[in-house]
Protein backbone atom coordinates (compact mmCIF):
# COMPACT_ATOMS: atom_id res chain seq x y z
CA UNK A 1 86.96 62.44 -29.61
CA UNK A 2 88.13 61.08 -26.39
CA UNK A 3 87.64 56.95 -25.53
CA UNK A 4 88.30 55.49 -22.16
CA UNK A 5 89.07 51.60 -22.25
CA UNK A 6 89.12 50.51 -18.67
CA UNK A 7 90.89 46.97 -18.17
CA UNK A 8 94.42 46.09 -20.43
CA UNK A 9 93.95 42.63 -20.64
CA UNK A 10 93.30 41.04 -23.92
CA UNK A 11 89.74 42.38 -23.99
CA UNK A 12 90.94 45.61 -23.59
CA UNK A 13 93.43 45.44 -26.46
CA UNK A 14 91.32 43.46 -28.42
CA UNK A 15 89.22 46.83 -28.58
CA UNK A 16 92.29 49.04 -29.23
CA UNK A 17 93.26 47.29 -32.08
CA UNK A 18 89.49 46.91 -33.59
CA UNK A 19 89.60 50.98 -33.10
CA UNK A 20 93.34 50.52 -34.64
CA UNK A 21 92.07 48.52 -37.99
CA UNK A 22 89.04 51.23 -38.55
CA UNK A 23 91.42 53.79 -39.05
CA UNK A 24 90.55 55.85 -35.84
CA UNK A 25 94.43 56.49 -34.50
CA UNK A 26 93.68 59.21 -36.54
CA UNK A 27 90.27 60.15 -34.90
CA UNK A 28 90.34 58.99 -31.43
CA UNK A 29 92.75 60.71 -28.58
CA UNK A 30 92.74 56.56 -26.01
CA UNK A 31 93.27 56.21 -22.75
CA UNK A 32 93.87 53.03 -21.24
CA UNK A 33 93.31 52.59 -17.54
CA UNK A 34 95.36 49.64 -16.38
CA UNK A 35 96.83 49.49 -12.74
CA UNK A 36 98.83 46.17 -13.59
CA UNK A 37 102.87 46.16 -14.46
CA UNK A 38 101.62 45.12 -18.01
CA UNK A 39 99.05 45.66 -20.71
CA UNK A 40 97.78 42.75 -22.36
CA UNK A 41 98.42 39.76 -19.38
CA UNK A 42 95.85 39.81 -16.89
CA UNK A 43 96.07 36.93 -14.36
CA UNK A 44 95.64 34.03 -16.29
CA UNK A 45 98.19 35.14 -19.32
CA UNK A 46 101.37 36.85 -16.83
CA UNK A 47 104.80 35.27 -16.89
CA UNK A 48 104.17 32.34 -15.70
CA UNK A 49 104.99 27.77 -15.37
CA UNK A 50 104.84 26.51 -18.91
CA UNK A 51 103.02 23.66 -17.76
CA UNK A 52 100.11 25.85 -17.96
CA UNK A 53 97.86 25.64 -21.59
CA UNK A 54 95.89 27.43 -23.47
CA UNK A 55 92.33 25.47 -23.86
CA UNK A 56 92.45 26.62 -27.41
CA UNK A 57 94.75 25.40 -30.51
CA UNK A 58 96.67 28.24 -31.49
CA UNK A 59 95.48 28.65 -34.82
CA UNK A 60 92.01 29.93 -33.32
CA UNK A 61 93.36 31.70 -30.19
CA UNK A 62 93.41 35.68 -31.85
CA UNK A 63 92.82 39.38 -30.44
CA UNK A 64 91.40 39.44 -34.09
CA UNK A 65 88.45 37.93 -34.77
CA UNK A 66 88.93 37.59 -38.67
CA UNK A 67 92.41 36.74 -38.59
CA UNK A 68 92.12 33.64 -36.28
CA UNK A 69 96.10 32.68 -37.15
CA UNK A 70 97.54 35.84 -35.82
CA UNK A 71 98.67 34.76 -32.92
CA UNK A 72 100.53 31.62 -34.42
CA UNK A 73 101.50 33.52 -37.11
CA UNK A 74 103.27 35.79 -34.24
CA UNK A 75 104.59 32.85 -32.83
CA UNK A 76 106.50 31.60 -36.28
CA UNK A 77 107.93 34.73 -35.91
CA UNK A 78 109.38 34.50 -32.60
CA UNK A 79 112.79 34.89 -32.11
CA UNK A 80 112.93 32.27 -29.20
CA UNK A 81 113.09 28.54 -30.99
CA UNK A 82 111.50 27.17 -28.12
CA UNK A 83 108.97 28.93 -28.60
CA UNK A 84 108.47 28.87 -32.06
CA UNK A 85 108.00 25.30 -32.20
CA UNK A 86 104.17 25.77 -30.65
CA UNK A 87 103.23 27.71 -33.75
CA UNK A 88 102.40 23.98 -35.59
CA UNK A 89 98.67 23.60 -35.98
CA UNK A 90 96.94 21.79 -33.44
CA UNK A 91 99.44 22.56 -30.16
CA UNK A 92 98.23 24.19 -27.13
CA UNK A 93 100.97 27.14 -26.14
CA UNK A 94 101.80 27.66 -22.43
CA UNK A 95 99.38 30.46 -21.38
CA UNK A 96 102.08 33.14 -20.91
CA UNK A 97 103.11 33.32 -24.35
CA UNK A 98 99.80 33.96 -25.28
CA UNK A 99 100.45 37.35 -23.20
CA UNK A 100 103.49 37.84 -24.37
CA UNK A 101 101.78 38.16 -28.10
CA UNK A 102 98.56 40.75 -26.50
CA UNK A 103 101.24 42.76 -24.98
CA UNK A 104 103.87 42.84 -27.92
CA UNK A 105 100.60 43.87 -30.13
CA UNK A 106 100.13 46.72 -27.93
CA UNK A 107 103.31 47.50 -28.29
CA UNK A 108 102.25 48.11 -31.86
CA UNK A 109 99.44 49.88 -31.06
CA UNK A 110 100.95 52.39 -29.62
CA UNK A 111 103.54 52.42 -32.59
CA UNK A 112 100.69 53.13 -34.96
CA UNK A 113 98.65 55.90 -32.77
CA UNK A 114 102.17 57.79 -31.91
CA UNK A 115 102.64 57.87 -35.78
CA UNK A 116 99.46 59.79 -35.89
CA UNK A 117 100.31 62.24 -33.18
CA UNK A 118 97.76 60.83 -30.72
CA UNK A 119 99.76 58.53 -28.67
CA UNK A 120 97.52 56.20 -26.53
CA UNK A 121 98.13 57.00 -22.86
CA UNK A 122 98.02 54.34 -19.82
CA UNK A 123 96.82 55.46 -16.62
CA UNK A 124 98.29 52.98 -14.45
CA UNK A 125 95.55 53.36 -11.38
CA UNK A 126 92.04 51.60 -11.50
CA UNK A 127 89.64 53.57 -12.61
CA UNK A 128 86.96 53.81 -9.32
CA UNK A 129 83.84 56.18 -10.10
CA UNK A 130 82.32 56.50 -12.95
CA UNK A 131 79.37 59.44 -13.92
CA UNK A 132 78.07 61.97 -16.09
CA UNK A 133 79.37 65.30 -16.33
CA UNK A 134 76.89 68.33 -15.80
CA UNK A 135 75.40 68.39 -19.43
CA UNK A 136 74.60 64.58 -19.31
CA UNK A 137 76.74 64.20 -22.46
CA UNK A 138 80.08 62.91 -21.42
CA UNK A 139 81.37 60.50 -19.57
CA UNK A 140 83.37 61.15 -16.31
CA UNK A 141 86.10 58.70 -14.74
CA UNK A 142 87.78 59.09 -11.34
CA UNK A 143 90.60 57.33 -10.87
CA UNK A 144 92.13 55.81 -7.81
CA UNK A 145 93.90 58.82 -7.14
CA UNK A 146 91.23 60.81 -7.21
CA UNK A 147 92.15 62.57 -10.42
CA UNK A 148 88.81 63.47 -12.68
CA UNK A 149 88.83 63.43 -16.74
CA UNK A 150 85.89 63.24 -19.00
CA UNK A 151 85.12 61.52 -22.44
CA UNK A 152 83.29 60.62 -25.48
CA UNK A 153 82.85 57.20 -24.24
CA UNK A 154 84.32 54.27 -22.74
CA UNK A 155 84.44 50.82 -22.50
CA UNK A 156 84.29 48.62 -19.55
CA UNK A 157 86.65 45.81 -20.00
CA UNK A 158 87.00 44.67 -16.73
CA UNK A 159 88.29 41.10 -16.42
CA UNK A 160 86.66 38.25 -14.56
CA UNK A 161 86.07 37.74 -11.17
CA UNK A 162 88.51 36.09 -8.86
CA UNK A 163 87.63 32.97 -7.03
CA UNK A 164 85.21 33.40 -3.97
CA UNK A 165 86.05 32.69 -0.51
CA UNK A 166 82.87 30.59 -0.11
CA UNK A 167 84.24 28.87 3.52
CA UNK A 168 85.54 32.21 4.96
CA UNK A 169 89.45 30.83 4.99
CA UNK A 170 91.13 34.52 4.00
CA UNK A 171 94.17 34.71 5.96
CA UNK A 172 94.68 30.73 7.17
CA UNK A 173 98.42 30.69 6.30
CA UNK A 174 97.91 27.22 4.44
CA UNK A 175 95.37 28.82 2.50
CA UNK A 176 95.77 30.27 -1.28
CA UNK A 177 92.61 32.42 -1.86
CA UNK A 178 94.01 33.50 -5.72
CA UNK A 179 96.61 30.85 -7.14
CA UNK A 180 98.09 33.06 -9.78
CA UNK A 181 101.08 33.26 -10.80
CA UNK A 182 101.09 29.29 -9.77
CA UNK A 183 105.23 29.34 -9.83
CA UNK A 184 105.18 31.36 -6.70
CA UNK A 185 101.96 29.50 -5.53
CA UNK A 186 103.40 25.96 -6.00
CA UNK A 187 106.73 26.92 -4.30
CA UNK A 188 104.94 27.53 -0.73
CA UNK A 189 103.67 23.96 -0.77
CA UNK A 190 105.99 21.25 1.06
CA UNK A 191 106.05 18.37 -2.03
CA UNK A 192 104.71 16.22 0.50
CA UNK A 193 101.65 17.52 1.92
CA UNK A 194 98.25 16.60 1.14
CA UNK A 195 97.35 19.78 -1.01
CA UNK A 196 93.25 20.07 -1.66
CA UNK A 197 92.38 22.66 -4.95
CA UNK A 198 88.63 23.91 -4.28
CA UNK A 199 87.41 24.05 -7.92
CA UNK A 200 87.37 21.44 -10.91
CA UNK A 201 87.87 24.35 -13.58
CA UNK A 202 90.18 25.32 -16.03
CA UNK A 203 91.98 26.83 -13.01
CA UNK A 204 91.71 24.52 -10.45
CA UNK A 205 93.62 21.88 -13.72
CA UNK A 206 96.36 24.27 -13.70
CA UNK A 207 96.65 24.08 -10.41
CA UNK A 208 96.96 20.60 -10.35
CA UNK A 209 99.75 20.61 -13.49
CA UNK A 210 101.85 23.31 -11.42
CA UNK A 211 101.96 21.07 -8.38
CA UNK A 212 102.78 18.28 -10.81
CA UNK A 213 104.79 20.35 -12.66
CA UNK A 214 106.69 21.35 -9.79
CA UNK A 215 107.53 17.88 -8.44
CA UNK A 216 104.82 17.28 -5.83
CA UNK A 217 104.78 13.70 -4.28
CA UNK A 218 101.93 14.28 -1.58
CA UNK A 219 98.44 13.48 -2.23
CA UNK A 220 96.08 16.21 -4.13
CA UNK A 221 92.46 16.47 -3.99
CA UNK A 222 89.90 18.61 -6.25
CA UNK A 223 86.46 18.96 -4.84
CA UNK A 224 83.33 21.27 -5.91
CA UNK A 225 79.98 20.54 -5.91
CA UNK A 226 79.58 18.64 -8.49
CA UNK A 227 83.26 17.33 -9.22
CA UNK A 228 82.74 18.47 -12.91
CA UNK A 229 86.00 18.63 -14.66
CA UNK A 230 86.09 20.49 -17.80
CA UNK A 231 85.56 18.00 -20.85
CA UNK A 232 88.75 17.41 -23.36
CA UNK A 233 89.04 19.32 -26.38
CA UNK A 234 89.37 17.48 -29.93
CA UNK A 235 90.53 18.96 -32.87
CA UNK A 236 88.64 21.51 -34.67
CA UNK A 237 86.41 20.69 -37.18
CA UNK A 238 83.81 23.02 -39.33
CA UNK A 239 80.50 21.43 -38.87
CA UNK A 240 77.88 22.76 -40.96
CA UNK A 241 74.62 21.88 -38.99
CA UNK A 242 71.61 20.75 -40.83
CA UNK A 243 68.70 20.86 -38.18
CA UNK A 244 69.71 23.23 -35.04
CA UNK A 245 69.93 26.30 -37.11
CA UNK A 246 69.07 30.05 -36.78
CA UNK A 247 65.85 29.51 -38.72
CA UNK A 248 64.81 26.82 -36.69
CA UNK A 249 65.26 28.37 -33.28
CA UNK A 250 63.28 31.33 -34.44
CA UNK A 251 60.22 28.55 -35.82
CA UNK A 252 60.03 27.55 -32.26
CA UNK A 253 60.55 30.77 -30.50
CA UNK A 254 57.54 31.62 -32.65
CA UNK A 255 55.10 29.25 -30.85
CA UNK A 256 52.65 30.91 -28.76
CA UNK A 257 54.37 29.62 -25.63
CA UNK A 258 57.94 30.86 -26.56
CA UNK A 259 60.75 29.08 -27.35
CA UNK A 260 61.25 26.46 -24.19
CA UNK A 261 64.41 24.69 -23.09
CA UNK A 262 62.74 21.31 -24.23
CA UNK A 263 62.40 22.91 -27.58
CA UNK A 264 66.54 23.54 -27.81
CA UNK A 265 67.00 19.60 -26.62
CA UNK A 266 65.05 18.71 -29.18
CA UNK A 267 66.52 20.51 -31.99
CA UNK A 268 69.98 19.38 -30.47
CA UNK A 269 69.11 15.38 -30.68
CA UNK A 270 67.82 15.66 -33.68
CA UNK A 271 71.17 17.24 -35.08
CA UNK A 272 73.36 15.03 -33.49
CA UNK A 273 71.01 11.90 -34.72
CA UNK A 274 71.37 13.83 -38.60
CA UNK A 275 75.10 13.23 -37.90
CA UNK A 276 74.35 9.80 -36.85
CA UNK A 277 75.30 10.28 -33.08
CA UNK A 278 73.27 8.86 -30.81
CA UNK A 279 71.42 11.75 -28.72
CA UNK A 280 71.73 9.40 -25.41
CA UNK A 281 75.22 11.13 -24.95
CA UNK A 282 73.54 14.20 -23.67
CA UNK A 283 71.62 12.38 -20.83
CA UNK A 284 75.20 10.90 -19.93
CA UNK A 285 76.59 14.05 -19.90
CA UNK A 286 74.19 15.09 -17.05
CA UNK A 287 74.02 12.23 -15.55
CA UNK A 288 75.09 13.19 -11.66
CA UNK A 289 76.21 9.70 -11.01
CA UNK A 290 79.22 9.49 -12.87
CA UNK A 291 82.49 9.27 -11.29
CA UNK A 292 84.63 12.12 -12.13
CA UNK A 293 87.41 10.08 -12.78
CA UNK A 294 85.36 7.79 -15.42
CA UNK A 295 83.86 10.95 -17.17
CA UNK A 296 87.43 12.10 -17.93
CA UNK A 297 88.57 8.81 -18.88
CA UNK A 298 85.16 8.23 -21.05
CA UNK A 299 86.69 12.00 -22.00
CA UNK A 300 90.20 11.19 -23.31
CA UNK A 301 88.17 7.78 -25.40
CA UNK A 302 86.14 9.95 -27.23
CA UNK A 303 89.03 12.63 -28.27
CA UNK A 304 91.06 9.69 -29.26
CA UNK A 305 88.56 8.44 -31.37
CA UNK A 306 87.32 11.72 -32.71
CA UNK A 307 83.87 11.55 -31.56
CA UNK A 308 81.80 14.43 -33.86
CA UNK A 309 79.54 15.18 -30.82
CA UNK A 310 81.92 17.68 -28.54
CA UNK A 311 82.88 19.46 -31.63
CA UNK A 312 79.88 20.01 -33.03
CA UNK A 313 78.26 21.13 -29.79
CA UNK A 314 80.79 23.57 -29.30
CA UNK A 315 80.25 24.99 -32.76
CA UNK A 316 76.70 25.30 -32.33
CA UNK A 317 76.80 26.46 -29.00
CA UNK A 318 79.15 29.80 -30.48
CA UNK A 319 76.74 29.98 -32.99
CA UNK A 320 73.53 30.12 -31.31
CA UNK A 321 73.55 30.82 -27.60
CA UNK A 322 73.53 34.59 -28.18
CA UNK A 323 70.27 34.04 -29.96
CA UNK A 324 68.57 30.83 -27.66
CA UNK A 325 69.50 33.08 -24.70
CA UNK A 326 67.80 35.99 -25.65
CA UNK A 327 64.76 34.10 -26.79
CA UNK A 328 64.14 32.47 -23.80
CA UNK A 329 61.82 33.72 -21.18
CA UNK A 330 63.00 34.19 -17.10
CA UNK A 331 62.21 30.93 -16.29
CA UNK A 332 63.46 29.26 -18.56
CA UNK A 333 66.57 30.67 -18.21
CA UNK A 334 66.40 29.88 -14.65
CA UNK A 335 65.49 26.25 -15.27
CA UNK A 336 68.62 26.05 -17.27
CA UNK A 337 71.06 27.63 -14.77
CA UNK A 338 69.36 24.76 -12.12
CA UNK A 339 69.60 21.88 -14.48
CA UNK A 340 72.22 22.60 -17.61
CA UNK A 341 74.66 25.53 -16.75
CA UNK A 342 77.22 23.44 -15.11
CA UNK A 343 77.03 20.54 -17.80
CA UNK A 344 77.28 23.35 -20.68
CA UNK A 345 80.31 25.15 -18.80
CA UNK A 346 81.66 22.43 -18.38
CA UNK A 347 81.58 21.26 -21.99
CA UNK A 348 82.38 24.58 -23.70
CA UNK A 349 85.30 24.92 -21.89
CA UNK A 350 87.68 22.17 -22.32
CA UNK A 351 91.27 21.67 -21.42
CA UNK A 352 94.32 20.22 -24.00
CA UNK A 353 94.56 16.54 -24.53
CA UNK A 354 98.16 16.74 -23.16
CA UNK A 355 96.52 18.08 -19.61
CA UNK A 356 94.12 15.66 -19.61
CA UNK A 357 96.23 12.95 -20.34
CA UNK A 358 98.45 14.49 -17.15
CA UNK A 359 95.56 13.80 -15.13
CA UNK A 360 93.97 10.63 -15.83
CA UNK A 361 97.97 9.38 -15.17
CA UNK A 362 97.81 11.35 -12.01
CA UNK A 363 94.49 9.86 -10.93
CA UNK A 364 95.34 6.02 -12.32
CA UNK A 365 98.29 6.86 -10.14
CA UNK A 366 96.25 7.05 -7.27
CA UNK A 367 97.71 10.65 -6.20
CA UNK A 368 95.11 13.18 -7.75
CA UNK A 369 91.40 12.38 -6.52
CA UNK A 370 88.59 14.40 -7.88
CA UNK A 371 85.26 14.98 -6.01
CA UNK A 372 81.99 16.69 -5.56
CA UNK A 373 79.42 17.01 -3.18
CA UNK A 374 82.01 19.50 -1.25
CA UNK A 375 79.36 21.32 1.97
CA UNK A 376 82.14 23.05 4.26
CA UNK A 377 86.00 23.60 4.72
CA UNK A 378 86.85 24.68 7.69
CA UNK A 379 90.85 25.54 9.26
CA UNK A 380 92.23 23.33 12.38
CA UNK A 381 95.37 24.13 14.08
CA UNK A 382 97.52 22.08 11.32
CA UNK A 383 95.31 22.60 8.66
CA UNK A 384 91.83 21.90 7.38
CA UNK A 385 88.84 20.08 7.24
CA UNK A 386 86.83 18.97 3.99
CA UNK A 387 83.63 17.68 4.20
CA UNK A 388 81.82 16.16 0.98
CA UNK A 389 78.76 15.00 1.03
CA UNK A 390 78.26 12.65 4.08
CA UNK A 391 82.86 12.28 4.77
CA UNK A 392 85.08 14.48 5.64
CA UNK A 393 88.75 14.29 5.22
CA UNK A 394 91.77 16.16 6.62
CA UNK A 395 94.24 18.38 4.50
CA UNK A 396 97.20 20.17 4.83
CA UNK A 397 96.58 23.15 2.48
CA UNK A 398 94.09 24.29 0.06
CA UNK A 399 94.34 26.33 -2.94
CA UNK A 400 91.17 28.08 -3.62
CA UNK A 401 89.39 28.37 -7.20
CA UNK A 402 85.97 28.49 -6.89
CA UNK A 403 83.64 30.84 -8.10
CA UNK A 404 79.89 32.06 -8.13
CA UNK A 405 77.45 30.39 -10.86
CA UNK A 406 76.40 34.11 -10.92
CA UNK A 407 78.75 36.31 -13.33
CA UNK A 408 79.56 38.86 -10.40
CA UNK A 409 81.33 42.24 -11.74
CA UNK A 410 85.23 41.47 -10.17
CA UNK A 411 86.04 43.03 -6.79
CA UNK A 412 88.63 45.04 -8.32
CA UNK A 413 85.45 47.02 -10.16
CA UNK A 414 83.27 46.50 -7.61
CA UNK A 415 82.84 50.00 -6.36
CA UNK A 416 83.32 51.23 -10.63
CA UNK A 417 80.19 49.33 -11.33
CA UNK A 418 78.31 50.40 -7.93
CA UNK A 419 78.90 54.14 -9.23
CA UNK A 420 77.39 53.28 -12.70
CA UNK A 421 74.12 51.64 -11.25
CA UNK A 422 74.50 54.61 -8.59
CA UNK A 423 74.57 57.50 -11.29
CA UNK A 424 71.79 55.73 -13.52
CA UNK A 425 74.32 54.62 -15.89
CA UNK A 426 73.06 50.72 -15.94
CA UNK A 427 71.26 48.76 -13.94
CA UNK A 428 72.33 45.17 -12.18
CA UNK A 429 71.37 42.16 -14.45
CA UNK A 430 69.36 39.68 -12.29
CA UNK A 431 70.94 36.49 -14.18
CA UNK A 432 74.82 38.36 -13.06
CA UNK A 433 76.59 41.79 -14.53
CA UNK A 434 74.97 44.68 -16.22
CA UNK A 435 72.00 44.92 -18.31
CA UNK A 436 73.49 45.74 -21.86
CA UNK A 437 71.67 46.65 -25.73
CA UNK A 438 72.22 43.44 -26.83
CA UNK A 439 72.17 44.93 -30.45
CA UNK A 440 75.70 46.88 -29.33
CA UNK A 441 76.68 46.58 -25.69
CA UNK A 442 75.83 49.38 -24.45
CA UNK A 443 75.01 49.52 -20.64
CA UNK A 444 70.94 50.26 -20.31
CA UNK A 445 70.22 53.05 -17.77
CA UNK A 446 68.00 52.56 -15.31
CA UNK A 447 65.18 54.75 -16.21
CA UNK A 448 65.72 53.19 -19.79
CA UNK A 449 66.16 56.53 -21.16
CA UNK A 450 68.70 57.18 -24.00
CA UNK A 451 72.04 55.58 -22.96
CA UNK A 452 74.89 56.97 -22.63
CA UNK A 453 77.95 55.72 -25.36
CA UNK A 454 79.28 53.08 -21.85
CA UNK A 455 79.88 49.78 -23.01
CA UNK A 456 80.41 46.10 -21.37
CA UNK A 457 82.48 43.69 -22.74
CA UNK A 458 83.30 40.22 -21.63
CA UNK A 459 82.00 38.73 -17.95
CA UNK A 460 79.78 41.91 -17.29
CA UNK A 461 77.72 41.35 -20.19
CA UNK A 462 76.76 37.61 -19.50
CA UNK A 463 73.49 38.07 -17.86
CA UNK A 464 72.34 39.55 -21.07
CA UNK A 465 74.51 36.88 -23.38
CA UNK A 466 75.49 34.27 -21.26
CA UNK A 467 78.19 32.98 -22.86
CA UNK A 468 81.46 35.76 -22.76
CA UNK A 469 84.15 34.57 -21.70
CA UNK A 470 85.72 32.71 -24.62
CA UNK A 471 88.04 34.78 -26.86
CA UNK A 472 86.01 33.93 -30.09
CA UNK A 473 83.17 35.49 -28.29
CA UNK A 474 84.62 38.15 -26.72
CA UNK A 475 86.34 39.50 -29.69
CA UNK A 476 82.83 39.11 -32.07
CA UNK A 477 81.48 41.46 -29.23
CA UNK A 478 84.67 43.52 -30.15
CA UNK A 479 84.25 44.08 -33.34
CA UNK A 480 80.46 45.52 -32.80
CA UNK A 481 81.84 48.04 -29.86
CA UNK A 482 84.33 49.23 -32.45
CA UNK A 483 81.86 49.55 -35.29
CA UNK A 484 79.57 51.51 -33.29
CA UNK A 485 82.39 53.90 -31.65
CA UNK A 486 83.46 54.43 -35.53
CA UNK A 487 80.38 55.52 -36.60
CA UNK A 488 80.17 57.82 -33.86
CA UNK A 489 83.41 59.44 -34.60
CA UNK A 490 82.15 59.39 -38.10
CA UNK A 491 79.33 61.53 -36.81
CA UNK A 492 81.38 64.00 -34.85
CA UNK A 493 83.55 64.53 -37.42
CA UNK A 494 80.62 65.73 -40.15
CA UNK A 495 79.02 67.78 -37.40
CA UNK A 496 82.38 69.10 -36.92
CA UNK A 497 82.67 70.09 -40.71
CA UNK A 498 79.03 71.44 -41.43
């Protein structure tokens, strides 16, 4: 059988080496299509300033989802001390390493499929047009060059979309519309200039770390619309919850009006009140009144004292947002995107202690200021002009990292997934991506009829699951993929023999 992985970030090799571990470098001829210099990086993982983290301790950050210490265990390994002395439990490793480990493990990969006499082979265009062939039963990819193959099946691991140019600044010279890699970002800024990040995100805080990083001594400003930054991770612990459970989600999706997004509050107070945590912490959490600066100081408090309540939210929330998500109706999925979404990113995403820590000094400091209520930016003949809420303020660059609520497919597969709604392939998701089989990520055609063996992994899939862009989910939603392509080689194989 031929398999078609589109993407070589970590997604992508994530699959490759599920595939790998189910014995199929026998069984499967792979082709990766991956126009980058290198498999396994992607934007946020490429050589890059080690001032930028992982979010995750290493001992959970894994293209393996049941061997969560792989990567550190490839870091004790390394042959670089300096390196080697992030592979303690509990550090945060600069993000390149982390790319360093997905593309030495391909490197392995294609160790173990040459062995077998299938080597995997990289096609280093983007794959641009996908269809069926004649028959309806295989799948066929042009690529960039116009070059046509067909296969068993493929996967689409595209990536994650860049950050939107919401204010129409593309090509302003003092504007950055994608920061990465930040070293060559950071070096085109004067260390003096008033510098303004669009974005409070994980990307828009490594942003701010390069330009600290990097010596800056001019004023820097992070605006969005809700000046949000992402909460601050504390260390893991395995929190066995007592009331917001599986079994109790499905009582009250059970009710004859559904399940209901008052019905998940509830369960959630009550489980942080059977840990004896007051539930008021949720109502701060969305409070819109808060400071920015005060929530991340109220932030760094609570990881110092080892608050329960982040933690065990963020376990529950890997647990059980797959299932809430697909029990909820339209609207109340919509209610939640309105009122929640932004709180819940917000929370499930959280940058190091060490970069929060950077921050707070920077903002104590009185040269990082973080705000939100951001309406317009618009470019002046010496720079730009930010207005939030009811001011404005002048700046003499901006670096852009903003992106749509809505899980968009990225412009680089823009016109990939336009030919798969085009040939019937999948549909559009209204809530952002393609409609998957939730059961096995397939894309769902759009006459529903029997789909073809085209899966979605990671950002396309989130109007279906919501949450898939964390590693730990992405690589659960791995392991299914590769389950389901083994059986299906399993299949071939027998019909092959009888």
């Amino acid at each position: 059988m031929k398999f078609a992985i589109i993407g070589g970030g970590a997604t992508g090799v994530s699959l490759a080496d599920a595939l790998a571990r189910r014995g199929l470098t026998h069984e499967l001829d792979l082709v990766i299509y991956e126009p980058g210099k290198e498999i396994g990086q992607g934007n946020a993982y490429r050589p890059d300033l080690s001032s930028s983290l992982l979010n995750g301790e290493i001992e959970f950050m894994s293209i393996r989802r049941n061997e969560p210490r792989h990567f550190q265990e490839w870091l004790s390994r390394h042959h670089d001390p300096q390196a080697r002395k992030h592979a303690l439990s509990g550090s945060f490793a600069p993000r390149h390493l982390f790319g360093d480990y997905v593309s030495d493990s391909f490197g392995h990969l294609e160790e173990a499929w040459h062995a077998n006499g299938r080597p995997i082979e990289v096609i280093t265009q983007s794959a641009v047009h996908m269809s069926l062939d004649t028959d309806g039963a295989r799948v066929r990819l042009t690529a960039a060059d116009d070059s046509v193959r067909e296969y068993d099946g493929a996967a689409l691991c595209v990536g994650t979309s860049a950050p939107a140019d919401f204010y129409g600044l593309a090509g302003h010279l003092r504007y950055t519309d994608d920061p990465y890699p930040l070293r060559i970002t950071v070096e085109t800024i004067d260390p003096n200039e008033h510098v303004t990040v669009l974005g409070t995100g994980l990307t828009a805080v490594d942003i701010v770390l390069a330009l600290l990083h990097h010596g800056h001594r001019g004023p820097i400003t992070m605006v969005s619309r809700r000046g949000l930054l992402p909460g601050v991770r504390q260390r893991y612990r395995n929190l066995t919850p007592s009331v917001l459970t599986d079994a109790a989600v499905l009582e009250a999706a059970a009710a004859p009006e559904g399940l209901s997004l008052a019905a998940v509050l509830r369960l959630m107070c009550a489980e942080l009140e059977a840990h004896g945590i007051a539930p008021e912490i949720l109502s701060q959490e969305a409070d819109p009144a808060e400071a920015p600066a005060d929530r991340l100081a109220r932030h760094v408090d609570l990881a110092e004292r080892g608050e329960l309540w982040h933690p065990l939210l963020i376990n529950a929330a890997n647990d059980l947002i797959e299932l809430v998500w697909s029990r909820w109706s339209d609207t109340e999925r919509r209610t939640y995107l309105r009122e929640y979404h932004h709180v819940f990113q917000s929370l499930v995403h959280p940058m190091p202690m060490p970069s929060a820590g950077r921050l707070l000094s920077a903002i104590e400091a009185g040269q990082l200021r973080v705000t939100g209520g951001v309406k317009n930016v618009t470019a002046t003949t010496d720079g730009f002009t930010v207005t939030c809420g009811d001011t404005s303020f002048t700046t003499d660059a901006v670096i852009n990292s903003a992106k749509s609520e809505k899980a968009a497919p990225p412009t680089a597969a823009s016109a990939l997934c336009a030919s798969v709604v085009g040939a019937g392939l999948g549909k559009y998701d209204p809530f952002g991506g393609l409609t998957i089989d939730t059961a096995d990520n397939r894309l769902i055609p759009a006459d529903s009829s029997q789909p073809a063996p085209v899966f979605a992994l990671g950002q396309l899939a989130a109007g279906c699951l919501y949450y898939t862009s964390s590693l730990g989910m992405i690589t659960r939603r791995v392991e299914i993929v590769a389950d389901h392509v083994a059986a299906a080689v399993l299949s071939n194989t027998r019909k092959q023999k009888a």
